[in-house]
Protein backbone atom coordinates (compact mmCIF):
# COMPACT_ATOMS: atom_id res chain seq x y z
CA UNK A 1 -20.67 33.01 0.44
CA UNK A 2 -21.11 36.02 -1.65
CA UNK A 3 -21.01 36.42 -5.46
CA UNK A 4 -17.97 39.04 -5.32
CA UNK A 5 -15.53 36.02 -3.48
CA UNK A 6 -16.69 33.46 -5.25
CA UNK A 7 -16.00 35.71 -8.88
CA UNK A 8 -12.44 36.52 -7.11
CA UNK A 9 -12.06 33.17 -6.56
CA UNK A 10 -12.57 31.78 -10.43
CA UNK A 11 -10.55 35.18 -11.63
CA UNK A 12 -7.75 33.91 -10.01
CA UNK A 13 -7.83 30.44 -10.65
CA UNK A 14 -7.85 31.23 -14.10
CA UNK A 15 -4.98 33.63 -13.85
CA UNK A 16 -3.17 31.18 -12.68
CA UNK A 17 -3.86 28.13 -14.59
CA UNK A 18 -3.44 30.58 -17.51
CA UNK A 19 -0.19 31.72 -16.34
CA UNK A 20 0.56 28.05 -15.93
CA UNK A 21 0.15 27.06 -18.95
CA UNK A 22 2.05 29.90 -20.54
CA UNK A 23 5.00 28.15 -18.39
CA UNK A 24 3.96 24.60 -20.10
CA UNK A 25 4.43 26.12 -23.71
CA UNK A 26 7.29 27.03 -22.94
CA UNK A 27 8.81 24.24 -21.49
CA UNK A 28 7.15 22.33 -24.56
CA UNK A 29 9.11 24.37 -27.07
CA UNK A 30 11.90 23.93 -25.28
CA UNK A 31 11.88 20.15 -25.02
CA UNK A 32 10.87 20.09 -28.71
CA UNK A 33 13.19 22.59 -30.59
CA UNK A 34 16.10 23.13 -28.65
CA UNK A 35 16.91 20.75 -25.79
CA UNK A 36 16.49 17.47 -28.26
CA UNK A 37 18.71 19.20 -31.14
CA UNK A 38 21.42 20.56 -28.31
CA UNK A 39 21.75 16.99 -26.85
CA UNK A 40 22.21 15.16 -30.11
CA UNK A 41 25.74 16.16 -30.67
CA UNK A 42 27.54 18.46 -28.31
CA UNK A 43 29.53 20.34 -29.13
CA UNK A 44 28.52 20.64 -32.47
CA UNK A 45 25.31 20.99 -31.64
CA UNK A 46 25.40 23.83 -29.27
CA UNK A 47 25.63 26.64 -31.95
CA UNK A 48 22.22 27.34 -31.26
CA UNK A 49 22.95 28.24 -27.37
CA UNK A 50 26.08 29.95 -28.10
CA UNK A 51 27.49 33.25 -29.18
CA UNK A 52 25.23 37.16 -29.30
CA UNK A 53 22.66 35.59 -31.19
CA UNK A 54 22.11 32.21 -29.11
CA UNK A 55 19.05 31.38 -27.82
CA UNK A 56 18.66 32.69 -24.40
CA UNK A 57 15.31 32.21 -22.70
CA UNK A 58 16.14 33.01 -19.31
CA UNK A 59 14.30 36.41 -19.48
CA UNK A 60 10.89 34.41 -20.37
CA UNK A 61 11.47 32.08 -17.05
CA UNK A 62 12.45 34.81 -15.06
CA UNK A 63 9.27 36.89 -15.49
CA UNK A 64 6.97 33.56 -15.87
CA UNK A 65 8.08 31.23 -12.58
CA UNK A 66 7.82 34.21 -9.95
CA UNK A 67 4.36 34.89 -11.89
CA UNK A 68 3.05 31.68 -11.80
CA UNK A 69 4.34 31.52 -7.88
CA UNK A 70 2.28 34.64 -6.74
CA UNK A 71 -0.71 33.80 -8.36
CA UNK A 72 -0.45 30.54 -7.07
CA UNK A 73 -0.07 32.48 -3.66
CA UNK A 74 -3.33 34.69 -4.40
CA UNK A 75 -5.23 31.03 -5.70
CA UNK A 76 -4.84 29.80 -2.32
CA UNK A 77 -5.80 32.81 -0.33
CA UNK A 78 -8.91 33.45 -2.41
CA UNK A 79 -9.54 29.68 -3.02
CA UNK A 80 -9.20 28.77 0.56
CA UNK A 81 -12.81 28.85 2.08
CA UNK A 82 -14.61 28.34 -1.37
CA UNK A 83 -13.93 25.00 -2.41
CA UNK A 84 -12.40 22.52 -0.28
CA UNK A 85 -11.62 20.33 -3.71
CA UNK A 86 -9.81 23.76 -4.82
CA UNK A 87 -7.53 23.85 -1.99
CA UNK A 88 -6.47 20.54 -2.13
CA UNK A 89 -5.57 20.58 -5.86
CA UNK A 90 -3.83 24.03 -5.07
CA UNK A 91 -1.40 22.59 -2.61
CA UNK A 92 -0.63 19.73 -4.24
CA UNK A 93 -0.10 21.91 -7.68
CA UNK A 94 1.40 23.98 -5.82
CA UNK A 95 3.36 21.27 -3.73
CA UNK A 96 4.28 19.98 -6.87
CA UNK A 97 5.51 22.98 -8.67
CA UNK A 98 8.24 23.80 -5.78
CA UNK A 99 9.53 20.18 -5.60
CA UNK A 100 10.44 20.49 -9.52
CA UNK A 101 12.03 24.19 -9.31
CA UNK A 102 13.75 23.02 -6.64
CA UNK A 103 15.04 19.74 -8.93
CA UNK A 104 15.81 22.63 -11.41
CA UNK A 105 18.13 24.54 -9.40
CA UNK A 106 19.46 21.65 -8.03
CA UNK A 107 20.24 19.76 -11.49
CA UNK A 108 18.83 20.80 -14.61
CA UNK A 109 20.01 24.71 -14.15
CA UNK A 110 23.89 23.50 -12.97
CA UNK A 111 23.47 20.89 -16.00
CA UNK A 112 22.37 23.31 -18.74
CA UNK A 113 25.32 26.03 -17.66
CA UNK A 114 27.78 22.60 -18.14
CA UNK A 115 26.45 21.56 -21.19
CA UNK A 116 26.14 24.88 -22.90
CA UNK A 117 29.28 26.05 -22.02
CA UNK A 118 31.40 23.65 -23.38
CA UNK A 119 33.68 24.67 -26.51
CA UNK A 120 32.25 24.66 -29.55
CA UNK A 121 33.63 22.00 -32.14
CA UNK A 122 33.26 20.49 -35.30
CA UNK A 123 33.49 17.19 -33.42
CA UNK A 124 31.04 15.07 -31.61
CA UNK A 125 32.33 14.56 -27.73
CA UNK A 126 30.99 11.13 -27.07
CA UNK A 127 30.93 11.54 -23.19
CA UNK A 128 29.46 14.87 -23.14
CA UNK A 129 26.60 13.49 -25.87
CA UNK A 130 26.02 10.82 -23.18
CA UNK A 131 25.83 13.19 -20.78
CA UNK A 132 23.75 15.65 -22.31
CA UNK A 133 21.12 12.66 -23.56
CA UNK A 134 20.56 12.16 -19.73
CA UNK A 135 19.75 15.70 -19.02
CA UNK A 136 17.03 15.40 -22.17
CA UNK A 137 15.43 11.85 -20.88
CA UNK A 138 15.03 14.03 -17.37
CA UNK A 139 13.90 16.79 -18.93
CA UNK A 140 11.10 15.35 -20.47
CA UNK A 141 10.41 13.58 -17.02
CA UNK A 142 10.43 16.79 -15.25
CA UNK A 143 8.29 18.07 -18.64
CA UNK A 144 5.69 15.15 -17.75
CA UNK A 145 5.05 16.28 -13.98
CA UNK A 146 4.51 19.98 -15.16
CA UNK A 147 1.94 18.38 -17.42
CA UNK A 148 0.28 16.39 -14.25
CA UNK A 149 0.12 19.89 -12.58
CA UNK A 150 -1.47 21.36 -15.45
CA UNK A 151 -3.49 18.64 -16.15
CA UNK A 152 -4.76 18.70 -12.07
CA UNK A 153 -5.31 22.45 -12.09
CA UNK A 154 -7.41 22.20 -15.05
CA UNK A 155 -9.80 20.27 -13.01
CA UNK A 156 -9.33 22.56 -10.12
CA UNK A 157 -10.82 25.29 -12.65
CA UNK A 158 -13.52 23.87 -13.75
CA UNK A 159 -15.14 22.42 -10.55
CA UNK A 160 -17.51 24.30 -8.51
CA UNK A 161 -17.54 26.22 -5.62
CA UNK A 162 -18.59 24.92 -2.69
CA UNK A 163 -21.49 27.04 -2.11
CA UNK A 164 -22.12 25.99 1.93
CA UNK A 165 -20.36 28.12 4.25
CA UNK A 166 -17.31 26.36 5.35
C-alpha cells in the first residue's frame, strides 16, 4: 500500500468526520435553542420561526447533508482496501446516516412544516403543545443516533490503516 492512498485515505476521513460534525453542531443548536423553546407553547411560541426575520436554517442543511453524503461517498471509495475496520464503521455510519434522513423526510420535515405553520397566537393550543412536545422527545432521539455516528466515526479516524495488502 503506498503512502499517497493511505494519506488520501486519512484526508478524507477527516473531511468527512469534520463535515460530520459540522452537521452535529448544528443539530445541537437546534435541539438546544430553538426546537425546546418552539415546543413549549405553540403558538405563542413560534415567533421565533415565523415572519421575514424567523429563523430559517434550511440553507445550512441544504449545503451540509449533500456534503456530508459525498464525502461519505469518497470515505468509502478511498477507505475501501485500507482498513477493513474503516469500511465497516463507514457503512454502518453511513448505513446509519440514510436510515435517519430518511426518518426526517418521512416525519420530522412534514412535522416541523405543521408545527411552524400554525397561526400565531397569544394563546397556548394545548393539543398542538402536546403535539409539538412529541416531535422534541424524537428529536432528541434522532439527535442521540447522530451522536452514535459521530461518536463511531471518530474511532474510524483514529485507527490505523491496515498496512497488509488486502
Amino acid at each position: 500500500m503506498t503512502d499517497s492512498r493511505i494519506r488520501l485515505s486519512n484526508l478524507t476521513i477527516i473531511a468527512l468526520t469534520l463535515s460530520f460534525l459540522i452537521l452535529l453542531g448544528g443539530g445541537n443548536y437546534e435541539a438546544i435553542n430553538v426546537t425546546h423553546k418552539v415546543a413549549s407553547a405553540p403558538p405563542q411560541s413560534l415567533s421565533m420561526l415565523q415572519g421575514p426575520y424567523g429563523f430559517f436554517p434550511i440553507k445550512f442543511w441544504i449545503i451540509f447533508h449533500p456534503l456530508t453524503e459525498l464525502l461519505f461517498v469518497v470515505a468509502l471509495i478511498f477507505n475501501w482496501r485500507v482498513s477493513i475496520f474503516r469500511r465497516r464503521m463507514l457503512l454502518f455510519c453511513f448505513a446509519g446516516t440514510i436510515l435517519i434522513r430518511v426518518v426526517t423526510m418521512l416525519y420530522f420535515a412534514p412535522e416541523t412544516g405543521v408545527i411552524a405553520s400554525a397561526s400565531f397566537s397569544d394563546t397556548v393550543d394545548l393539543a398542538l403543545t402536546k403535539r409539538a412536545q412529541r416531535w422534541e422527545q424524537l428529536n432528541y432521539l434522532r439527535l442521540a443516533g447522530y451522536y452514535a455516528i459521530g461518536i463511531a466515526l471518530l474511532f474510524a479516524v483514529n485507527r490505523n490503516v491496515d498496512h497488509a495488502k488486502k
